[in-house]
PDB file of N, CA and C in Angstrom:
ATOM      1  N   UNK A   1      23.708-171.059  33.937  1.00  0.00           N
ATOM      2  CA  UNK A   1      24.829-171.233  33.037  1.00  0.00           C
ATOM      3  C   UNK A   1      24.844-170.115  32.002  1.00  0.00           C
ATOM      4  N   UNK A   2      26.268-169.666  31.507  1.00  0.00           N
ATOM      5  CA  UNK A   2      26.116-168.781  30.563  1.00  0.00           C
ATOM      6  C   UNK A   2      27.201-169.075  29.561  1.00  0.00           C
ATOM      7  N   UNK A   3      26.648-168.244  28.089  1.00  0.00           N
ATOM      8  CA  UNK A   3      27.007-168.968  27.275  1.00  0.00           C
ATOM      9  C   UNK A   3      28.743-167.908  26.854  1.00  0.00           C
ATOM     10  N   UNK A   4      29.738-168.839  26.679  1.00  0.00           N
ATOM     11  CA  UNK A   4      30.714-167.408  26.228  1.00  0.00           C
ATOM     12  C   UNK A   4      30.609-167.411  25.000  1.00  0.00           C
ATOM     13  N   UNK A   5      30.301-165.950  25.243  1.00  0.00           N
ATOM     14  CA  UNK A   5      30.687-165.003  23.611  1.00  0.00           C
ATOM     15  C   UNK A   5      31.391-165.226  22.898  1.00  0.00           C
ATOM     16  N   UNK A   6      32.693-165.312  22.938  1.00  0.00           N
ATOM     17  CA  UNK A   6      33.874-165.587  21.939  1.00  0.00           C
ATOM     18  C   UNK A   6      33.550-166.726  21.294  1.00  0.00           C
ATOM     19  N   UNK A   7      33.130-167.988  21.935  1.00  0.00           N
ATOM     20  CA  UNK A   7      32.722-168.942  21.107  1.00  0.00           C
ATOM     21  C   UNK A   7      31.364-168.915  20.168  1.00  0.00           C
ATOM     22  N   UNK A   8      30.330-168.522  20.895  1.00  0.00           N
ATOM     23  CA  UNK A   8      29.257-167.955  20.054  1.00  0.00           C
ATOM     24  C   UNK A   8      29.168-167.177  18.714  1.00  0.00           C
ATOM     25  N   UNK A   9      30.715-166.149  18.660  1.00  0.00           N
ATOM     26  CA  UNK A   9      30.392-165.460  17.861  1.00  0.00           C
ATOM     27  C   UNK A   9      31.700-166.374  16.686  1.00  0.00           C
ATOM     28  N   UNK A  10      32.549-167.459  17.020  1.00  0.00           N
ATOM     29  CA  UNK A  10      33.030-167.986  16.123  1.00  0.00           C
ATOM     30  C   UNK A  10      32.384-169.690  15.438  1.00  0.00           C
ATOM     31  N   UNK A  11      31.471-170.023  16.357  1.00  0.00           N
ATOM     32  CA  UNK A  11      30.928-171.578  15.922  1.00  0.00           C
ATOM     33  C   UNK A  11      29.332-171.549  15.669  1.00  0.00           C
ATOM     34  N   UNK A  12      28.906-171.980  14.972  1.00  0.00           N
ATOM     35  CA  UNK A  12      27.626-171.860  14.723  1.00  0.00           C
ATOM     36  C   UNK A  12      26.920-173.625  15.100  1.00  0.00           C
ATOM     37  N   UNK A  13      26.260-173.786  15.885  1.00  0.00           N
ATOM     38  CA  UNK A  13      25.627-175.348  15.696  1.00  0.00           C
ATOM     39  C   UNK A  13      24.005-175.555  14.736  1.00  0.00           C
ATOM     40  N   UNK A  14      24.195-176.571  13.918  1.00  0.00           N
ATOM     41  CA  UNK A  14      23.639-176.865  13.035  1.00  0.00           C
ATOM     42  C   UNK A  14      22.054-178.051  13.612  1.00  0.00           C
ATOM     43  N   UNK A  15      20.972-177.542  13.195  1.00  0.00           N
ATOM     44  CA  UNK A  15      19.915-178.283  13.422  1.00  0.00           C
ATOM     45  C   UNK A  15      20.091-179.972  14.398  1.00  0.00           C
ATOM     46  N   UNK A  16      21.479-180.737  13.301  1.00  0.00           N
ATOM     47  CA  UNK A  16      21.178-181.636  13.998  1.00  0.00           C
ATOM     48  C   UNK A  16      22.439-182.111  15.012  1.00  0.00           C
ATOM     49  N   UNK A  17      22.781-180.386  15.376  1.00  0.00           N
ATOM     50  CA  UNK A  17      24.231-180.967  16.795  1.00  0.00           C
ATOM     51  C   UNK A  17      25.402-180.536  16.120  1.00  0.00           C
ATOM     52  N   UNK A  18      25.477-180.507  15.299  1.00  0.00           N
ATOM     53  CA  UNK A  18      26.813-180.916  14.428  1.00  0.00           C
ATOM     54  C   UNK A  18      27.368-179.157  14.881  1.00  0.00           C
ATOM     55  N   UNK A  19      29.146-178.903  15.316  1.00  0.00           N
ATOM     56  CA  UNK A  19      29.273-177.642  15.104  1.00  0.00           C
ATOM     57  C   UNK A  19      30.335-177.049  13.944  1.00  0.00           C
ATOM     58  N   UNK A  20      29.935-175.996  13.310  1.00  0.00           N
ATOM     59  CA  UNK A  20      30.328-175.541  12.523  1.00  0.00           C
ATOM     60  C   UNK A  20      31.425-174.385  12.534  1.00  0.00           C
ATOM     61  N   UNK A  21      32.652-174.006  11.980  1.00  0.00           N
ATOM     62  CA  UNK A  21      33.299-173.436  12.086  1.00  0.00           C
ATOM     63  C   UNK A  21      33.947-172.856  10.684  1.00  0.00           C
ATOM     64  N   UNK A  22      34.698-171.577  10.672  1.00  0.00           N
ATOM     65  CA  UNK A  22      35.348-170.847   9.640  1.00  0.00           C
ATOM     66  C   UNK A  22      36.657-171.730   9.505  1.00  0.00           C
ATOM     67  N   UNK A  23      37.438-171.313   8.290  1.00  0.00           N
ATOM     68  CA  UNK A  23      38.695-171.767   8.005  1.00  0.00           C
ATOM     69  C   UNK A  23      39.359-170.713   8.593  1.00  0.00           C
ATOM     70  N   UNK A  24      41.017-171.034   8.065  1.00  0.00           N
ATOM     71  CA  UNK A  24      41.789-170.395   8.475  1.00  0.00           C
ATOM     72  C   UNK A  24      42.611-169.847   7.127  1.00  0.00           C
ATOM     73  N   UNK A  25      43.378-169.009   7.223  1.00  0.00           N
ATOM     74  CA  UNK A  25      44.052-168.536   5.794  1.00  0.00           C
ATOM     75  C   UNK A  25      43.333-167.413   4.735  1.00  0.00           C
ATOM     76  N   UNK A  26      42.269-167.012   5.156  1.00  0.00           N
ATOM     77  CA  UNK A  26      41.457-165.929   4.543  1.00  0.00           C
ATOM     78  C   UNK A  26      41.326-164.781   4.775  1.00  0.00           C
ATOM     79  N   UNK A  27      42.317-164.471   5.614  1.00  0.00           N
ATOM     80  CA  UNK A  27      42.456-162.801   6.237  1.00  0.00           C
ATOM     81  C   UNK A  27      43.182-161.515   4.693  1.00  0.00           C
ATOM     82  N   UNK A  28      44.560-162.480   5.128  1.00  0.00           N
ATOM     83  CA  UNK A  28      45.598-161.923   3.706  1.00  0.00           C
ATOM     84  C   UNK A  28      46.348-162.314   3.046  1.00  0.00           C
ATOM     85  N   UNK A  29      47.468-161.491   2.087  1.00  0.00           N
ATOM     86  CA  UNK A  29      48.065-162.512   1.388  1.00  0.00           C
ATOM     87  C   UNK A  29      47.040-163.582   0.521  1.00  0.00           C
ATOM     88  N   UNK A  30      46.312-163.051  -0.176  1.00  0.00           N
ATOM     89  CA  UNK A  30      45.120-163.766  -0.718  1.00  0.00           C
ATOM     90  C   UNK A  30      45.514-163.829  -2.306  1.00  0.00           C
ATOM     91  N   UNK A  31      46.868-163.015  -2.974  1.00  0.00           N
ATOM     92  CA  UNK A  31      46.870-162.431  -3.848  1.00  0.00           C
ATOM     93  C   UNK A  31      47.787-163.701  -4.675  1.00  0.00           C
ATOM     94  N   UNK A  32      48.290-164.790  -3.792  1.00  0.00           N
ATOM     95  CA  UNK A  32      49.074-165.486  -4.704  1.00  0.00           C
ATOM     96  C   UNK A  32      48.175-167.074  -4.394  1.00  0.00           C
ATOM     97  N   UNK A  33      47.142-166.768  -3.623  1.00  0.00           N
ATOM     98  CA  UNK A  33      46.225-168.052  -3.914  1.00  0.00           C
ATOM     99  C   UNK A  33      45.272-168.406  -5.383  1.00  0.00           C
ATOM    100  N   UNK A  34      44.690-168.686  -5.590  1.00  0.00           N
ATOM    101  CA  UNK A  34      44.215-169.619  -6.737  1.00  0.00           C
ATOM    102  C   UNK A  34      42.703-169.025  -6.277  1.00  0.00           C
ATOM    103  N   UNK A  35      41.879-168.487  -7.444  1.00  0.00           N
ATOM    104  CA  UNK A  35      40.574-168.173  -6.759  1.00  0.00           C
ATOM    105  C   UNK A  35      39.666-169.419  -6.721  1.00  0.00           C
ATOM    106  N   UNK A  36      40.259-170.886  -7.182  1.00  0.00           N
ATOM    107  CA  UNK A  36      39.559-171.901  -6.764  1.00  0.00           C
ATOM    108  C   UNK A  36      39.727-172.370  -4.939  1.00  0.00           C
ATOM    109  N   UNK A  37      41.064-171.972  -4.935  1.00  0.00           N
ATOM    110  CA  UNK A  37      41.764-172.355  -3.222  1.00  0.00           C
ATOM    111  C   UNK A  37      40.522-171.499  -2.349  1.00  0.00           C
ATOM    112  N   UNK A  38      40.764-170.042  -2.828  1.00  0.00           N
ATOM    113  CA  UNK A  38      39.654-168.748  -1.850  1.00  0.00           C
ATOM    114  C   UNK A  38      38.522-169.681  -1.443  1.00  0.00           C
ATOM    115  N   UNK A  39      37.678-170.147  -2.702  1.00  0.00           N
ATOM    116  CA  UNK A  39      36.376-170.144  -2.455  1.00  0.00           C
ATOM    117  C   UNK A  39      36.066-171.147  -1.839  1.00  0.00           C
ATOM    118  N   UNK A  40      37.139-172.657  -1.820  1.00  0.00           N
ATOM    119  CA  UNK A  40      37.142-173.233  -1.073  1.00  0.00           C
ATOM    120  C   UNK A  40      37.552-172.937   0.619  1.00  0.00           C
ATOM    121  N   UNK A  41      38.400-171.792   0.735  1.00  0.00           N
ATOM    122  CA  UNK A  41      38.390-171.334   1.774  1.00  0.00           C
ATOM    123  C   UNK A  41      37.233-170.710   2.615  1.00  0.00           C
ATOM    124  N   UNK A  42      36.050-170.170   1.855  1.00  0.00           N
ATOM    125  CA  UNK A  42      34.555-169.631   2.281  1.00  0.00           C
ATOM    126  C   UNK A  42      33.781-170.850   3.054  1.00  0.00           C
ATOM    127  N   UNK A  43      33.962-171.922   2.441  1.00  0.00           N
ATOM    128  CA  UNK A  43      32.915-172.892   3.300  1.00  0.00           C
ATOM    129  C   UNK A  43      33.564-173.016   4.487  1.00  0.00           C
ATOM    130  N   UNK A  44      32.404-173.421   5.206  1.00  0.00           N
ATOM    131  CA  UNK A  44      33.033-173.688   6.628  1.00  0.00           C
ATOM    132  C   UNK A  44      32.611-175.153   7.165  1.00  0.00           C
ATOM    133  N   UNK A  45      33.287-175.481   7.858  1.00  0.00           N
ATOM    134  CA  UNK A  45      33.633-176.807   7.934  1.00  0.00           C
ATOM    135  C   UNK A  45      33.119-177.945   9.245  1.00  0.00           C
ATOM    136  N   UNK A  46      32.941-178.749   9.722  1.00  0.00           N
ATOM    137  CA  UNK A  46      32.780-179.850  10.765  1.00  0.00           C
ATOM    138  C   UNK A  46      33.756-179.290  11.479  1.00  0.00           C
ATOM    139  N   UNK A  47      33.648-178.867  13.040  1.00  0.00           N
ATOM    140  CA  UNK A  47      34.415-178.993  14.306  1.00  0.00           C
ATOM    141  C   UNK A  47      34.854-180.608  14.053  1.00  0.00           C
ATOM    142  N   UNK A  48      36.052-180.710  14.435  1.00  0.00           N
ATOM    143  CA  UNK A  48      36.891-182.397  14.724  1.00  0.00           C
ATOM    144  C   UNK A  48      36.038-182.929  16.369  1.00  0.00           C
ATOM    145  N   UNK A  49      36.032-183.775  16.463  1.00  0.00           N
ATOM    146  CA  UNK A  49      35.370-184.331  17.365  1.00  0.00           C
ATOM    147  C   UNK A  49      35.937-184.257  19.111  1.00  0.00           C
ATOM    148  N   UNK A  50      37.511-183.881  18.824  1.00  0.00           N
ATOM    149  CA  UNK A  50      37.671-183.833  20.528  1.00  0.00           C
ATOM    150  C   UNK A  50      37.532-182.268  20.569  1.00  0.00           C
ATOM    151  N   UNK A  51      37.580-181.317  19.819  1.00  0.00           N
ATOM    152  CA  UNK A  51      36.916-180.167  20.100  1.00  0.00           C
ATOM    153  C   UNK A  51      35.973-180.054  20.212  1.00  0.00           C
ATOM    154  N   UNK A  52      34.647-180.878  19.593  1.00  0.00           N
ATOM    155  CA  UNK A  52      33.437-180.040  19.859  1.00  0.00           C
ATOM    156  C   UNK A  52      33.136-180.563  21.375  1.00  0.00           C
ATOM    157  N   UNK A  53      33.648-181.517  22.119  1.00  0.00           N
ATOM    158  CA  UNK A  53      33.077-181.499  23.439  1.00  0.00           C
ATOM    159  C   UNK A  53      33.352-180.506  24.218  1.00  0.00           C
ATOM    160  N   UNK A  54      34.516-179.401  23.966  1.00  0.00           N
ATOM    161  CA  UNK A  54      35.104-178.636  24.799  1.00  0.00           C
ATOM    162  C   UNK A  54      34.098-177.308  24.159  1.00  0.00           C
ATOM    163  N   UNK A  55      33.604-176.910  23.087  1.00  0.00           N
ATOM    164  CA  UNK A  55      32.861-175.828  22.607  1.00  0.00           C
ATOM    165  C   UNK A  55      31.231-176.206  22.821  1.00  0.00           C
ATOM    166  N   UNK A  56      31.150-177.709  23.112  1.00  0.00           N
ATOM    167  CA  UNK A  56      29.152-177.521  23.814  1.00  0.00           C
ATOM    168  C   UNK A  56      29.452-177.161  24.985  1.00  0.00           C
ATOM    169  N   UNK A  57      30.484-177.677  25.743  1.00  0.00           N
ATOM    170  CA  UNK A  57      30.419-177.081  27.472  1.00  0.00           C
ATOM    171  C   UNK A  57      30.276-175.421  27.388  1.00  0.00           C
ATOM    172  N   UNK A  58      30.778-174.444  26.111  1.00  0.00           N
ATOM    173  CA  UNK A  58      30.790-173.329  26.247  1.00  0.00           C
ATOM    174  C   UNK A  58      29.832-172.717  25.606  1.00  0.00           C
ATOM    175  N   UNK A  59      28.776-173.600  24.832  1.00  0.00           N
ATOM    176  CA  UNK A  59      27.857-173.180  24.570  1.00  0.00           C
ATOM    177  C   UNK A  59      26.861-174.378  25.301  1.00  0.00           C
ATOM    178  N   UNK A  60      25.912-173.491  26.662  1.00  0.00           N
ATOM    179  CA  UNK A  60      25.299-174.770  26.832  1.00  0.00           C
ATOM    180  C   UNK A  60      23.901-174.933  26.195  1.00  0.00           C
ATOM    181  N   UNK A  61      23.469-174.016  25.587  1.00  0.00           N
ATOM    182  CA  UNK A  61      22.334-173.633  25.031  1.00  0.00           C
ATOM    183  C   UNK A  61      21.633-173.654  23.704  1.00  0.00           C
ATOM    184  N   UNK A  62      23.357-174.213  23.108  1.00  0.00           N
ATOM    185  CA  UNK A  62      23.101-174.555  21.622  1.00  0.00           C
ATOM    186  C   UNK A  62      22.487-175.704  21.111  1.00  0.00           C
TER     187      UNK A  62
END
């Protein structure tokens, strides 16, 4: 089995399973957000649950 890249290099899985992912909205246009909104935009967040079954099949190793 091999693992795809594209997902590897966007989800991270966490010690106990859980997978982790970036937001969205942080590229540009950053200039009329709120620098409280940004920094809440930095954390990254819980995969929703009918996605992460479709991102362990693509990571089988995580």
């Amino acid at each position: 089995m091999k693992t795809r890249k594209a997902a590897a290099k966007r989800f991270r899985i966490t010690g106990t399973g859980k997978i982790m992912r970036r937001q969205a909205k942080t590229r540009h246009l950053l200039e009329c957000k709120s620098g409280r909104h940004k920094r809440a935009l930095g954390r990254d967040l819980v995969l929703s649950g009918s996605d992460e079954k479709r991102i362990k099949v693509m990571m089988p190793y995580g």
